[in-house]
Protein backbone atom coordinates (compact mmCIF):
# COMPACT_ATOMS: atom_id res chain seq x y z
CA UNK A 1 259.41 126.31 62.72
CA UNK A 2 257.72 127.73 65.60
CA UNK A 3 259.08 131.23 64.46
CA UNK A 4 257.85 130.93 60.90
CA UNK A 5 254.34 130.72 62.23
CA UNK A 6 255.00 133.54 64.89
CA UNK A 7 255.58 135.85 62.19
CA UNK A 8 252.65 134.66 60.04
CA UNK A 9 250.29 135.77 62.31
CA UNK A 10 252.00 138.05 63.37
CA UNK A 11 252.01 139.48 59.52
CA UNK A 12 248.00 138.70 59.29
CA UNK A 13 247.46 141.06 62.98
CA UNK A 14 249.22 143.87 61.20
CA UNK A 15 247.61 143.78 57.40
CA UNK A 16 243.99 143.65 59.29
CA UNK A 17 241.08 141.84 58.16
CA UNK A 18 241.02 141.30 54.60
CA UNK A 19 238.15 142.68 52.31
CA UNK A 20 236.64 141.60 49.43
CA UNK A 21 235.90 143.30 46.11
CA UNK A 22 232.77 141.65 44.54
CA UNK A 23 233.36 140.85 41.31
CA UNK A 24 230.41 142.07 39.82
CA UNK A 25 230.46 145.57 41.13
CA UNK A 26 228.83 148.03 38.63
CA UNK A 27 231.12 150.66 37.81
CA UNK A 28 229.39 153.99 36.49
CA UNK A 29 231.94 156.89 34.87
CA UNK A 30 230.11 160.25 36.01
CA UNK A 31 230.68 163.74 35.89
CA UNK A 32 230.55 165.01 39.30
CA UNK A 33 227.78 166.75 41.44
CA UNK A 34 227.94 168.96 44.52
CA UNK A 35 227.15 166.08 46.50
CA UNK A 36 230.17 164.19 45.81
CA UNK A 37 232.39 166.71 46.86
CA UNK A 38 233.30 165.52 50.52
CA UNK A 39 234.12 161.99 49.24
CA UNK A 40 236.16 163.68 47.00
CA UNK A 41 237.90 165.17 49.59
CA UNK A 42 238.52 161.84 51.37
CA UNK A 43 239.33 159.79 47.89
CA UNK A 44 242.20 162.39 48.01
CA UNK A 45 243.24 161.72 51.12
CA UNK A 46 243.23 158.14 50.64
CA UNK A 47 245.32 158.86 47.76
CA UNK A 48 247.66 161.34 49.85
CA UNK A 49 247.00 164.03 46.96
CA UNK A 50 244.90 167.07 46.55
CA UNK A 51 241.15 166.71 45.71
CA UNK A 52 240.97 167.12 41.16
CA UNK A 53 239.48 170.75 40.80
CA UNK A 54 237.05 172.39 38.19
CA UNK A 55 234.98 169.69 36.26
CA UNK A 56 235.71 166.01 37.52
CA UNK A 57 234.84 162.81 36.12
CA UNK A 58 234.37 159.74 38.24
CA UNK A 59 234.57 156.00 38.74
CA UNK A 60 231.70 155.47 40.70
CA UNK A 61 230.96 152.11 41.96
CA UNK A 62 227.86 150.94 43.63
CA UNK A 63 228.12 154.75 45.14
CA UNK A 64 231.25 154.55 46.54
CA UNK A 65 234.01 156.87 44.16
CA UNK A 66 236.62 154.68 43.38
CA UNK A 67 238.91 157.02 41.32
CA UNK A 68 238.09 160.49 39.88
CA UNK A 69 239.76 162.92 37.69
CA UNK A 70 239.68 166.90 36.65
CA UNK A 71 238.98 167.79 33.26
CA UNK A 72 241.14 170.97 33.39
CA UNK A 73 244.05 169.40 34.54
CA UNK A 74 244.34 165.80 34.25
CA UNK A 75 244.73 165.51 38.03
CA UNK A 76 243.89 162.28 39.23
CA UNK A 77 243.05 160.47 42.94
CA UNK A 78 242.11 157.06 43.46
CA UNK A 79 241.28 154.43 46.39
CA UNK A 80 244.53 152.79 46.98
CA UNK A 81 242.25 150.19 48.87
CA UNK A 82 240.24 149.06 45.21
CA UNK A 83 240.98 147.89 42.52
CA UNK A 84 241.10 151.20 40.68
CA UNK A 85 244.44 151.63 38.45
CA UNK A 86 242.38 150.41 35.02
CA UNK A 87 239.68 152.76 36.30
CA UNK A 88 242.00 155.68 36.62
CA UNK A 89 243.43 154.75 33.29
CA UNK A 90 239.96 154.64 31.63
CA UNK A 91 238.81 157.81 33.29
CA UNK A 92 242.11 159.41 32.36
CA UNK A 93 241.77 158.71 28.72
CA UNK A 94 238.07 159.59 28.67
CA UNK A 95 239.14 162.68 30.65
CA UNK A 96 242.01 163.53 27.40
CA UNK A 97 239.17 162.78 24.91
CA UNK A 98 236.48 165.27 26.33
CA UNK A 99 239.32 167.74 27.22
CA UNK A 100 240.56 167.79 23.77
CA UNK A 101 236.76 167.57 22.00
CA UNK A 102 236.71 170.80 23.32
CA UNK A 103 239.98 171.88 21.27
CA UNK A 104 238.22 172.27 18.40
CA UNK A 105 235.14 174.20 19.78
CA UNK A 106 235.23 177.80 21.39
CA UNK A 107 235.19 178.06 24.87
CA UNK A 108 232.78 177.69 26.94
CA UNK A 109 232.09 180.66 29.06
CA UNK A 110 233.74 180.46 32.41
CA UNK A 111 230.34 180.61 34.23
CA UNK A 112 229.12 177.36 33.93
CA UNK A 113 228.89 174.44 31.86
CA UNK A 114 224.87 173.03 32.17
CA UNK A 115 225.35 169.45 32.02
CA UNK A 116 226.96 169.11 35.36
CA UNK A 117 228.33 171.06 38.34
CA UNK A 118 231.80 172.74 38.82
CA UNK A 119 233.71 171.59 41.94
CA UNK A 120 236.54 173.15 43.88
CA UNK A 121 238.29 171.29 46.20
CA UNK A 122 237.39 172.24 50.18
């Protein structure tokens, strides 16, 4: 018996404290700025992937990013630490439907698009 609760705690020392998600975080889906671009960078390390490239949406959520995703490519990071697969889903399909709004449009020119800021990944 003794055992049992040696490797209970010793199970609790290695997962760390535990932290709570509040349940009423307000989640905001962004395009992204120039500003966001280092948490990018570690949302994508989190994630063990590269950083989404070119216009990026994002899950952001009391400003912390959460999950984001590139326009161009459908690439996708999120915090492995939040509860963020239905965000990635959601931003994923929002991602598909302004991707392919622009289907039926010409092209934008490849200098800029004015509602928001191009990112590239550091």
């Amino acid at each position: 018996m003794s055992n049992m609760r040696s490797l209970k705690d010793s199970l609790k020392k290695l997962a760390g404290p535990v932290q709570l998600t509040p349940v009423d975080t307000r989640v905001t889906f962004r395009h992204a700025v120039p500003a966001d671009a280092q948490a990018l960078t570690e949302l994508a390390q989190l994630d063990s992937s590269r950083a989404p490239r070119g216009d990026v949406i994002v899950a952001d959520a009391g400003g912390e990013l959460w999950a984001a995703v590139s326009l161009e490519d459908g690439h996708a990071v999120a915090n492995p630490f939040r509860p963020s697969g239905e965000l990635t889903f959601r931003l994923s399909e929002r991602a598909r439907e302004l991707h392919g709004a622009g289907q039926d449009r010409p092209r934008r020119p490849r200098g800029g698009w004015p509602r928001h800021a191009r990112l590239e990944a550091a």
